[in-house]
Protein backbone atom coordinates (compact mmCIF):
# COMPACT_ATOMS: atom_id res chain seq x y z
CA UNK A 1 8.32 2.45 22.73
CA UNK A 2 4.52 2.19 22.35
CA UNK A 3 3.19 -0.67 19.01
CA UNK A 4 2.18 2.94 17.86
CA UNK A 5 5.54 4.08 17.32
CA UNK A 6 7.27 0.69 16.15
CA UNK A 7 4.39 0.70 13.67
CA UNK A 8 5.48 4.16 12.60
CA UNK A 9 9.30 3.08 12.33
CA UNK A 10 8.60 0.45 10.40
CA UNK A 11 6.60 2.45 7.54
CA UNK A 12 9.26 4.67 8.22
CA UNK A 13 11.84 2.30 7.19
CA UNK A 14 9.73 0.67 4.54
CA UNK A 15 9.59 4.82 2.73
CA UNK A 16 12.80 5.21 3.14
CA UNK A 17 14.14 2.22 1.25
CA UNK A 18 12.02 2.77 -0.99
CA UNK A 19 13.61 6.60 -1.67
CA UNK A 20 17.12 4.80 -1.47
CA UNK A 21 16.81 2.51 -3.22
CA UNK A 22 15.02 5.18 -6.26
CA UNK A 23 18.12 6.94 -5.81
CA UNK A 24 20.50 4.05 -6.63
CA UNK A 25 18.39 3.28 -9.58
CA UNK A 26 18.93 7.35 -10.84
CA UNK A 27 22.34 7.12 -9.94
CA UNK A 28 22.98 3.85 -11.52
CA UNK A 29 20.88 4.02 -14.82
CA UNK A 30 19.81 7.96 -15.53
CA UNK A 31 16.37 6.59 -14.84
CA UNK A 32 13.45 7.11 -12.80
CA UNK A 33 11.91 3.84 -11.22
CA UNK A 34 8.75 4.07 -13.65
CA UNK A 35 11.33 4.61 -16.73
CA UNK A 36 12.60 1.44 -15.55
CA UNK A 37 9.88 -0.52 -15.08
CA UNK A 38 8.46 0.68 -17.92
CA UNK A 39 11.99 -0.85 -19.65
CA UNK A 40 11.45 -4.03 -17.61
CA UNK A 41 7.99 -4.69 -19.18
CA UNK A 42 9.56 -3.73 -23.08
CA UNK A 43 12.38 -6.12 -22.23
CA UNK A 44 9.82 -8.93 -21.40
CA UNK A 45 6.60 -8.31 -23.50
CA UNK A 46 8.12 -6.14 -26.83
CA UNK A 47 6.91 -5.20 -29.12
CA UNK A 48 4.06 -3.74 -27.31
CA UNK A 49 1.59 -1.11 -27.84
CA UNK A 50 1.07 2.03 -25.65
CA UNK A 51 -2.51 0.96 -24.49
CA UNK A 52 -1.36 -2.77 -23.39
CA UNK A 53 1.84 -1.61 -22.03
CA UNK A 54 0.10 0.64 -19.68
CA UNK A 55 -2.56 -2.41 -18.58
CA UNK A 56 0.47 -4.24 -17.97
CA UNK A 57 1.63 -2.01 -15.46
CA UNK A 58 -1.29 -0.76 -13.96
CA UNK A 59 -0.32 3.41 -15.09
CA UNK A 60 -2.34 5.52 -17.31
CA UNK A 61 -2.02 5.45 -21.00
CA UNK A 62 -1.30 9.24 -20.20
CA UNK A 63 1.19 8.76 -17.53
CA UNK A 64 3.28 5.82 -20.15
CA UNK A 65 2.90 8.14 -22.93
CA UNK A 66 4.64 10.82 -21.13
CA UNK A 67 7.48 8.44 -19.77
CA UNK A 68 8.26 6.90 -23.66
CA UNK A 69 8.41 10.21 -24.29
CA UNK A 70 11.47 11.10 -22.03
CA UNK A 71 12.95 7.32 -22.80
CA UNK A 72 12.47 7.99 -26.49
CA UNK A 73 14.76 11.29 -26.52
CA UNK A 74 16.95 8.62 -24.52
CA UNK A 75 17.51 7.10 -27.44
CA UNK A 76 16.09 3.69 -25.06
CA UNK A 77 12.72 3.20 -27.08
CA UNK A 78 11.51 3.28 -30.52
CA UNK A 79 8.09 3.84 -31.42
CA UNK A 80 7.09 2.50 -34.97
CA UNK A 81 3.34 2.22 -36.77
CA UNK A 82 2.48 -0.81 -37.53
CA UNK A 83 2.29 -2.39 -40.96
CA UNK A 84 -1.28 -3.89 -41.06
CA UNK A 85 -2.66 -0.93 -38.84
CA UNK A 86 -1.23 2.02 -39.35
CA UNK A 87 -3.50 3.09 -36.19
CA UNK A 88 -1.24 1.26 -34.29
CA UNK A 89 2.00 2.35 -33.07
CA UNK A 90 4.69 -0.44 -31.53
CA UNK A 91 6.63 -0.01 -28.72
CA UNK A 92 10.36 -1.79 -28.69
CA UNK A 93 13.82 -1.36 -26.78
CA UNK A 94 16.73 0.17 -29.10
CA UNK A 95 19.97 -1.50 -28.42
CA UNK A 96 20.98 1.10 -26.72
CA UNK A 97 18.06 0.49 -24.17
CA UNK A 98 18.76 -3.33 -24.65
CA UNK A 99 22.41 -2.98 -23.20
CA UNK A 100 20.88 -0.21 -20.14
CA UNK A 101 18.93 -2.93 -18.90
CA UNK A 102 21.47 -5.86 -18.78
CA UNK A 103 23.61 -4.17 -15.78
CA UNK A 104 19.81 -2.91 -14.31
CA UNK A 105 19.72 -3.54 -10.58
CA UNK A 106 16.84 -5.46 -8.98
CA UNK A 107 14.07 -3.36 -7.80
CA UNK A 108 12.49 -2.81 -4.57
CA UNK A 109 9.15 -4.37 -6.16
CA UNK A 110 10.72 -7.36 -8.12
CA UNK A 111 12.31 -8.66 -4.53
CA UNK A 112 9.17 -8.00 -2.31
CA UNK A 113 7.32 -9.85 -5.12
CA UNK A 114 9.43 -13.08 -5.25
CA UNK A 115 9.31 -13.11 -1.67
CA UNK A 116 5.52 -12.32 -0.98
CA UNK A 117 4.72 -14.81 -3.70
CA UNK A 118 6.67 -17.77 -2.04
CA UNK A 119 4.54 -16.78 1.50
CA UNK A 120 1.70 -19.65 2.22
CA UNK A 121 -1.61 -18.21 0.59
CA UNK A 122 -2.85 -17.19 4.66
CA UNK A 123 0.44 -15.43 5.00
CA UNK A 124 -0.21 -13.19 1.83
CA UNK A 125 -3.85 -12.26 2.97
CA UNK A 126 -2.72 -11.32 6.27
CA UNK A 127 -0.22 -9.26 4.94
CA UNK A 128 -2.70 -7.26 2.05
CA UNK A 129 -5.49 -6.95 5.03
CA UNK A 130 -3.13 -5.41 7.59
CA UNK A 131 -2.26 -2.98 4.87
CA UNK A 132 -5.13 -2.55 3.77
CA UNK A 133 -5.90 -1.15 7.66
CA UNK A 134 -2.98 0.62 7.30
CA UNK A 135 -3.92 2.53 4.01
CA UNK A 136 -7.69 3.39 5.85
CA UNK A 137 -6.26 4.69 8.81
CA UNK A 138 -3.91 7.15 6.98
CA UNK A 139 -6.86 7.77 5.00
CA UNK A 140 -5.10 6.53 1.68
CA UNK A 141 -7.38 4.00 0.42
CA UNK A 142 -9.12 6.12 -1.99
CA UNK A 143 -5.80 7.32 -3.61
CA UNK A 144 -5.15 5.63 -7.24
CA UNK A 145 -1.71 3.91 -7.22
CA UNK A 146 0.50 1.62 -9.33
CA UNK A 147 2.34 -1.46 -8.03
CA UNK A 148 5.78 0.79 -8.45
CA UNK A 149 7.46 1.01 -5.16
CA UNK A 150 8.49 4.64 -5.34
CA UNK A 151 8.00 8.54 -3.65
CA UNK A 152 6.89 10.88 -6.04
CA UNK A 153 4.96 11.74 -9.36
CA UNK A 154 5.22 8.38 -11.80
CA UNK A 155 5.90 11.06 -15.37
CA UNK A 156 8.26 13.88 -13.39
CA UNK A 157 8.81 16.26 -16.18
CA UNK A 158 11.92 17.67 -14.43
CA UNK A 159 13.68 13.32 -15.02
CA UNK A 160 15.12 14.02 -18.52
């Protein structure tokens, strides 16, 4: 096998963990991974607004809007305006969402993380220029993207 094709099985196998392990999460929580992530952040940083929430993650305001939409009917969010500005509106988990996340599984992006953040500073450049390479030769580099490792549109309207 040519470094061609052992490059291509291993993006291979990184795209299809990734779809594995999205379908474990849907299985396992009734979520999408940017509903849980989403959750993840709320869990760590509530109460939150829409606008900082979506910083935080690196989405659109757009894109969280429409996914605490679909968690709100959930019943895994509440939205509430805020007391001192009513322009405001806060963003917390419900209990319901509280006890969803305490049996939440361990994402794809939360291991690769911990693991690329204890590699030696050289290690971790290495790794962001070869993809980096990899993302201009398959012509990706001008695509917008969140740090969600995941196949798919982040707000799917058909994840209810």
């Amino acid at each position: 096998m040519g470094k061609s094709q052992e490059a291509l099985v291993l993006l291979r196998q990184i795209i299809r963990v990734t779809d594995m392990q999205e379908k474990e999460i849907s299985r396992s929580t009734g979520l999408t991974l940017p509903q849980l992530m989403v959750m993840q952040t709320l869990r760590q940083m509530s109460p939150i607004t829409t606008g900082e929430l979506a910083k935080e993650i690196s989405l659109t305001q757009a894109t969280v809007t429409s996914i605490l939409d679909r968690l709100e009917k959930k019943v895994l969010v509440s939205r509430e305006r805020g007391v001192e500005d009513k322009r405001k509106v806060w963003i917390n988990l419900t209990e319901q969402g509280l006890d969803l996340m305490k049996g939440a599984p361990t994402t794809q992006q939360d291991i690769f993380s911990r693991r690329f953040d204890d590699m030696q500073n050289w290690e971790q450049s290495m790794v962001v220029a070869a993809l980096e390479r990899v993302a201009f030769m398959l012509d990706a580099q001008h695509l917008d993207a969140a740090p969600v490792l995941g196949i798919g549109q982040l707000d799917r309207t058909g994840m209810n």
